[in-house]
C-alpha atoms as a PDB file:
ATOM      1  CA  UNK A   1      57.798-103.569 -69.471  1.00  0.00           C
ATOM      2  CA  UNK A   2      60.579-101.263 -70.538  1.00  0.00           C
ATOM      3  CA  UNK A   3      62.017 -98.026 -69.047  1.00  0.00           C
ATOM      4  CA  UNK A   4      60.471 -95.852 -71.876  1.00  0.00           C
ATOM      5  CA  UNK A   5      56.569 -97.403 -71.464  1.00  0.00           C
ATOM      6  CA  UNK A   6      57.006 -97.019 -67.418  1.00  0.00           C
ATOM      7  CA  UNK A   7      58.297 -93.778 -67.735  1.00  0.00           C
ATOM      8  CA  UNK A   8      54.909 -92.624 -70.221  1.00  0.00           C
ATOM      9  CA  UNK A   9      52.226 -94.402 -67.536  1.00  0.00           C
ATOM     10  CA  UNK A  10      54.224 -92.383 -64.239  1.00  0.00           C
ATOM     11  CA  UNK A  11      53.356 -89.239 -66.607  1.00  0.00           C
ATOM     12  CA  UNK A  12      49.977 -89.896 -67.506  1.00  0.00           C
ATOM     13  CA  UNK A  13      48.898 -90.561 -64.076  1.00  0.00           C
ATOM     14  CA  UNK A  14      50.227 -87.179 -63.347  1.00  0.00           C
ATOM     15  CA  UNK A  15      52.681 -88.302 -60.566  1.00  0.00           C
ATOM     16  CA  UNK A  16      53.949 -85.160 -59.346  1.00  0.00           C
ATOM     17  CA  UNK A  17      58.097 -85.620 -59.067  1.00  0.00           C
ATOM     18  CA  UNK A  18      60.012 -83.059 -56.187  1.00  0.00           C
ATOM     19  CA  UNK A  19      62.600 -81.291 -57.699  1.00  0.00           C
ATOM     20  CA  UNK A  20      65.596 -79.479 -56.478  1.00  0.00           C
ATOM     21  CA  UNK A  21      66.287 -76.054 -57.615  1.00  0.00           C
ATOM     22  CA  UNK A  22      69.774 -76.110 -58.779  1.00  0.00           C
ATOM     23  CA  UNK A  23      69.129 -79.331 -60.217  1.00  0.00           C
ATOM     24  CA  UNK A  24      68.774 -80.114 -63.735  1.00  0.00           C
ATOM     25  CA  UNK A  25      66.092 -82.497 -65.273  1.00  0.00           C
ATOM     26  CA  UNK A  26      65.209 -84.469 -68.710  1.00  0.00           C
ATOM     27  CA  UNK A  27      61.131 -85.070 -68.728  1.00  0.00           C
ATOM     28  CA  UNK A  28      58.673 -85.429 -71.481  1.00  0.00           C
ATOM     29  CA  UNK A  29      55.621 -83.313 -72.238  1.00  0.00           C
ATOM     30  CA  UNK A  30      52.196 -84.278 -73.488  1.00  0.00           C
ATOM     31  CA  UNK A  31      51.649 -84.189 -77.074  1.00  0.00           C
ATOM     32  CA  UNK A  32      48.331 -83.392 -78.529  1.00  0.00           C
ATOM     33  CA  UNK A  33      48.080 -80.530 -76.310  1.00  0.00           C
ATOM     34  CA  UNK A  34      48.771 -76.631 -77.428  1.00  0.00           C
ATOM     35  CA  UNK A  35      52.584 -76.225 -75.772  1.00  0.00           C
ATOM     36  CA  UNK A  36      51.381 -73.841 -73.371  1.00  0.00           C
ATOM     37  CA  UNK A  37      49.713 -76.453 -71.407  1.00  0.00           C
ATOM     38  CA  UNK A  38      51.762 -78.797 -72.107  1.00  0.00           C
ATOM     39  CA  UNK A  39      54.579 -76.969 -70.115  1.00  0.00           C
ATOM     40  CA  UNK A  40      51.721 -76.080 -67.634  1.00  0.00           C
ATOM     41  CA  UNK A  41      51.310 -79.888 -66.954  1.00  0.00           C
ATOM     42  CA  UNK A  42      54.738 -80.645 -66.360  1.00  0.00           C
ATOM     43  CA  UNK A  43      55.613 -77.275 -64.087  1.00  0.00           C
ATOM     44  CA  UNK A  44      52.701 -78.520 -61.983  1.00  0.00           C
ATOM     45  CA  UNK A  45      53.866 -82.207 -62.075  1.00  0.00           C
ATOM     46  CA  UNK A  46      57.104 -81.398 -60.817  1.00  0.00           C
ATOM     47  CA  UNK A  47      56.315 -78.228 -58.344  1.00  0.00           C
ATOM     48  CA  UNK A  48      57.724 -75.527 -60.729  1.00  0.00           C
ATOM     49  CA  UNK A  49      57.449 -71.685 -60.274  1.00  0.00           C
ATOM     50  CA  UNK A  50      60.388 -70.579 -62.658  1.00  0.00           C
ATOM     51  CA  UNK A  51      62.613 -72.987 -65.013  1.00  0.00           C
ATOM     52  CA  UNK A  52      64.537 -72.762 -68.074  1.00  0.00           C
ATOM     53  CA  UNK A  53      63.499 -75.546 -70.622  1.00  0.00           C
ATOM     54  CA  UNK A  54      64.744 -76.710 -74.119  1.00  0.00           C
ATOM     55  CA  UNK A  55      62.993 -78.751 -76.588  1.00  0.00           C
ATOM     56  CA  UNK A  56      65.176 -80.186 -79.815  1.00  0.00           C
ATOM     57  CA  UNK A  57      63.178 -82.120 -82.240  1.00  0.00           C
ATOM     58  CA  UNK A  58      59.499 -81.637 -81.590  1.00  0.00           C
ATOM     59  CA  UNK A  59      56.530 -82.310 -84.043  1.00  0.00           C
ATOM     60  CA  UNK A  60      54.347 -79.705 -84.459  1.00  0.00           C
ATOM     61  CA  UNK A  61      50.844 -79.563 -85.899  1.00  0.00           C
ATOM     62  CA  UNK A  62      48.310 -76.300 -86.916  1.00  0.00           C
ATOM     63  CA  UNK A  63      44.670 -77.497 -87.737  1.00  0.00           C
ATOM     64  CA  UNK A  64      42.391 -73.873 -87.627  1.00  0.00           C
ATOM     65  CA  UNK A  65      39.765 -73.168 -85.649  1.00  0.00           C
ATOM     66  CA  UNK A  66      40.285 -76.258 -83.327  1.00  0.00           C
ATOM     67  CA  UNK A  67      39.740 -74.950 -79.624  1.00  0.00           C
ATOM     68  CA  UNK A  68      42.750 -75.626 -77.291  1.00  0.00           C
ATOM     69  CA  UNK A  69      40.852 -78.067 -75.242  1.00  0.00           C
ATOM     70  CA  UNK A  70      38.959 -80.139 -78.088  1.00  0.00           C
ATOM     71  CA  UNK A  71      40.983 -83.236 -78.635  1.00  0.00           C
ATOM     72  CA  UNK A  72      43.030 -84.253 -81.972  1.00  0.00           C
ATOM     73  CA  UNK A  73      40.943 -85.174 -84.751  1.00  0.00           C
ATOM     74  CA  UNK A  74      41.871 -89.315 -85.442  1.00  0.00           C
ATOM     75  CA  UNK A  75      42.351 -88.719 -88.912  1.00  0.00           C
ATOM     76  CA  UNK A  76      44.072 -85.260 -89.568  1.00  0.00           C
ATOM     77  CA  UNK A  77      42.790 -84.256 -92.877  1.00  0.00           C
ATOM     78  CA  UNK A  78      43.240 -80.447 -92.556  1.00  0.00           C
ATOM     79  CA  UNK A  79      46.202 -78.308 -91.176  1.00  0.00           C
ATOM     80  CA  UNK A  80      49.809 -78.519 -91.414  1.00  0.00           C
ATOM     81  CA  UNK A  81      52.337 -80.077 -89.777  1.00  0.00           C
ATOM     82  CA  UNK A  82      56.073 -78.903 -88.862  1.00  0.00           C
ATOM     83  CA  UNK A  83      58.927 -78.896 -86.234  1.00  0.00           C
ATOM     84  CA  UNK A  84      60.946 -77.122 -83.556  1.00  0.00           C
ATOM     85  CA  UNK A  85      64.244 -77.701 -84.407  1.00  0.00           C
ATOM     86  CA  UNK A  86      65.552 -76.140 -80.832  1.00  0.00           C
ATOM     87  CA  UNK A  87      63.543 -74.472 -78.379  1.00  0.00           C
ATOM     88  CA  UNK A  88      64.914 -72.483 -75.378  1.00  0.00           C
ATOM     89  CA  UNK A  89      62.069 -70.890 -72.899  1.00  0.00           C
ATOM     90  CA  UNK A  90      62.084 -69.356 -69.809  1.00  0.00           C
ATOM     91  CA  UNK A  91      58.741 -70.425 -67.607  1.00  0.00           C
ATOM     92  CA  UNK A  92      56.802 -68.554 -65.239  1.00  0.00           C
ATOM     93  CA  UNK A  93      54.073 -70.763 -64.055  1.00  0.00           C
ATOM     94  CA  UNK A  94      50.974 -69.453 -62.125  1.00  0.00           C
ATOM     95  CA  UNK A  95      48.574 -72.036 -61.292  1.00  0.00           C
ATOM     96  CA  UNK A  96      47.158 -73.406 -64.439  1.00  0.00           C
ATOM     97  CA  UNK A  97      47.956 -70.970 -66.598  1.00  0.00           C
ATOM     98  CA  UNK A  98      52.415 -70.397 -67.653  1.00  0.00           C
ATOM     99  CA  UNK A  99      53.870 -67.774 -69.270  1.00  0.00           C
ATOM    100  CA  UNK A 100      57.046 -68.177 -72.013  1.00  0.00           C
ATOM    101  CA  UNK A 101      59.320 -65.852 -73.322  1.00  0.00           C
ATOM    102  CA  UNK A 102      62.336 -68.098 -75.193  1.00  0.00           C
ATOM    103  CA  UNK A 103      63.764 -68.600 -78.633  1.00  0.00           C
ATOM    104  CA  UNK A 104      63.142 -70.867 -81.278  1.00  0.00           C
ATOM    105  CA  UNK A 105      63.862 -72.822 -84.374  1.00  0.00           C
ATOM    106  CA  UNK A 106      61.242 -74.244 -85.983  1.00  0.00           C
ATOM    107  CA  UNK A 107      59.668 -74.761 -89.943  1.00  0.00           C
ATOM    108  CA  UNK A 108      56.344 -75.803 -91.348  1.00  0.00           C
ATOM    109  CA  UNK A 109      56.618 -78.753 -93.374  1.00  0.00           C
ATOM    110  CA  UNK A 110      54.159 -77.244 -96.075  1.00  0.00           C
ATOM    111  CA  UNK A 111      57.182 -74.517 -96.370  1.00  0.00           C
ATOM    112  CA  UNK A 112      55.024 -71.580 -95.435  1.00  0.00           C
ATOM    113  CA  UNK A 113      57.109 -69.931 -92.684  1.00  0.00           C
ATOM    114  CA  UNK A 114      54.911 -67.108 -90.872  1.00  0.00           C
ATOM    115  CA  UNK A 115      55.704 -64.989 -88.468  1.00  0.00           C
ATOM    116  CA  UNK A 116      58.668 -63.907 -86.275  1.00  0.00           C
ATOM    117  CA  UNK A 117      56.900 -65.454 -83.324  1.00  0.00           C
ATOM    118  CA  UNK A 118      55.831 -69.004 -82.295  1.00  0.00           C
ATOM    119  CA  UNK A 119      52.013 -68.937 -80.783  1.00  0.00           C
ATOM    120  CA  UNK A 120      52.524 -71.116 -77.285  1.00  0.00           C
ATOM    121  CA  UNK A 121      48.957 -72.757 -78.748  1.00  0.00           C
ATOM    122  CA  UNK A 122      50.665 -74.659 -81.277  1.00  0.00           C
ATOM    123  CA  UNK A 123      49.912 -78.203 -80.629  1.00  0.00           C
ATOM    124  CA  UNK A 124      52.553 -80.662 -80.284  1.00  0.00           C
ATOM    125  CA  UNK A 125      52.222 -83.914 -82.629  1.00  0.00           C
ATOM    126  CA  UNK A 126      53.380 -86.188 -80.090  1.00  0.00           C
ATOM    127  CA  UNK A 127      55.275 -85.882 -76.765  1.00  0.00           C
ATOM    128  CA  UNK A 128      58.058 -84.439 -76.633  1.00  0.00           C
ATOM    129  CA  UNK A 129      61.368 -84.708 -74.567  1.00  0.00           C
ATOM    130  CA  UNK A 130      62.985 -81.821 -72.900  1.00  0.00           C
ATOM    131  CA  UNK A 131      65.624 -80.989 -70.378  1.00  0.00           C
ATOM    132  CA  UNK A 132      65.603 -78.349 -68.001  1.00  0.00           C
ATOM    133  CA  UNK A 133      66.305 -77.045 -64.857  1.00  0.00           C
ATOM    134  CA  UNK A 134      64.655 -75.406 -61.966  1.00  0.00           C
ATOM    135  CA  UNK A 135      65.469 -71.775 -61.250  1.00  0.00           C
ATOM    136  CA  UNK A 136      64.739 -69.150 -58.430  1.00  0.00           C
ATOM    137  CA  UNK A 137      62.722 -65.760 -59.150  1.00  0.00           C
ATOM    138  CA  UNK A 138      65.650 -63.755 -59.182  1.00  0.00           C
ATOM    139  CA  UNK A 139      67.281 -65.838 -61.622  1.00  0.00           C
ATOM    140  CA  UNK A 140      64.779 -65.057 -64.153  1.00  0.00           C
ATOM    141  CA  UNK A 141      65.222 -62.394 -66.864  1.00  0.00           C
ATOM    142  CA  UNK A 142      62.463 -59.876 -66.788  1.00  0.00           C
ATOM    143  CA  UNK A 143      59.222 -60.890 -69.200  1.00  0.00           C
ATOM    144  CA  UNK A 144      59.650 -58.538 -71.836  1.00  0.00           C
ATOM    145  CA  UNK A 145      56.372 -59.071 -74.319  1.00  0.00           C
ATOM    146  CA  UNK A 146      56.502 -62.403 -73.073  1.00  0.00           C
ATOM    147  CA  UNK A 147      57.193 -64.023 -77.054  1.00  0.00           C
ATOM    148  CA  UNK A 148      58.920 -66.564 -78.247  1.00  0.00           C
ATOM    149  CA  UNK A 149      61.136 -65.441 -80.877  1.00  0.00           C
ATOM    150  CA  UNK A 150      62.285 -67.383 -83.673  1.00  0.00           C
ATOM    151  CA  UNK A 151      65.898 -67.256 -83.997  1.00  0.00           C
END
């Protein structure tokens, strides 16, 4: 069984992995799920209050009117796909729930760019890797609107 295909089962079974704060980490995040829990899952895996993360190369997907917590549709007939190109977010998580504030890169394949803002309940299209590192409340910068702002 190879590194990669260990790696996915450890996450899946939600193994929660210590982590230092001055020390930086690469990790993967569900995909399927709206980004905001996705980031909520791995801040709880790993025992996260505060961290800076960034994304590069992430599939995105919009379908309407799909709640948060329904799953994927196996045959995605409706919505529009896209991707984050880069992704840096600061991460404050409270229990289940995280907020973000970052910037972002990202484009709808479909070419319809909207918005200044990316909405944390955009679904990832598959999982995604990230690095990131740990930080301290006082290393955070305030949560101003709490956005992320495409860049």
């Amino acid at each position: 069984m190879g590194t990669a295909r260990i790696l996915w089962l450890v996450l899946m079974v939600g193994a929660t992995v210590p982590t230092q704060t001055d020390a930086g980490f690469d990790d993967f995040i569900d995909g399927y799920f709206p980004l905001a829990v996705s980031i909520s899952h791995l801040m709880h895996r790993r025992g996260l209050t505060f961290a800076r993360l960034t994304l590069t190369h992430a599939p995105i997907m919009h379908i309407a009117d799909l709640h948060p917590d329904a799953p994927v549709p196996l045959n995605i007939t409706a919505g529009r796909a896209g991707m984050i190109d880069q992704m840096v977010l600061m991460v404050q998580a409270a229990g289940q729930t995280c907020r973000l504030q970052g910037h972002a890169s990202w484009r709808w394949l479909d070419g319809s760019e909207t918005g200044r803002t990316f909405d944390p309940q955009t679904r990832l299209a598959e999982p995604a890797y990230l690095q990131g590192n740990a930080m301290r409340a006082d290393e955070m910068p305030p949560f101003d609107g709490a956005a992320i702002q495409r860049v």
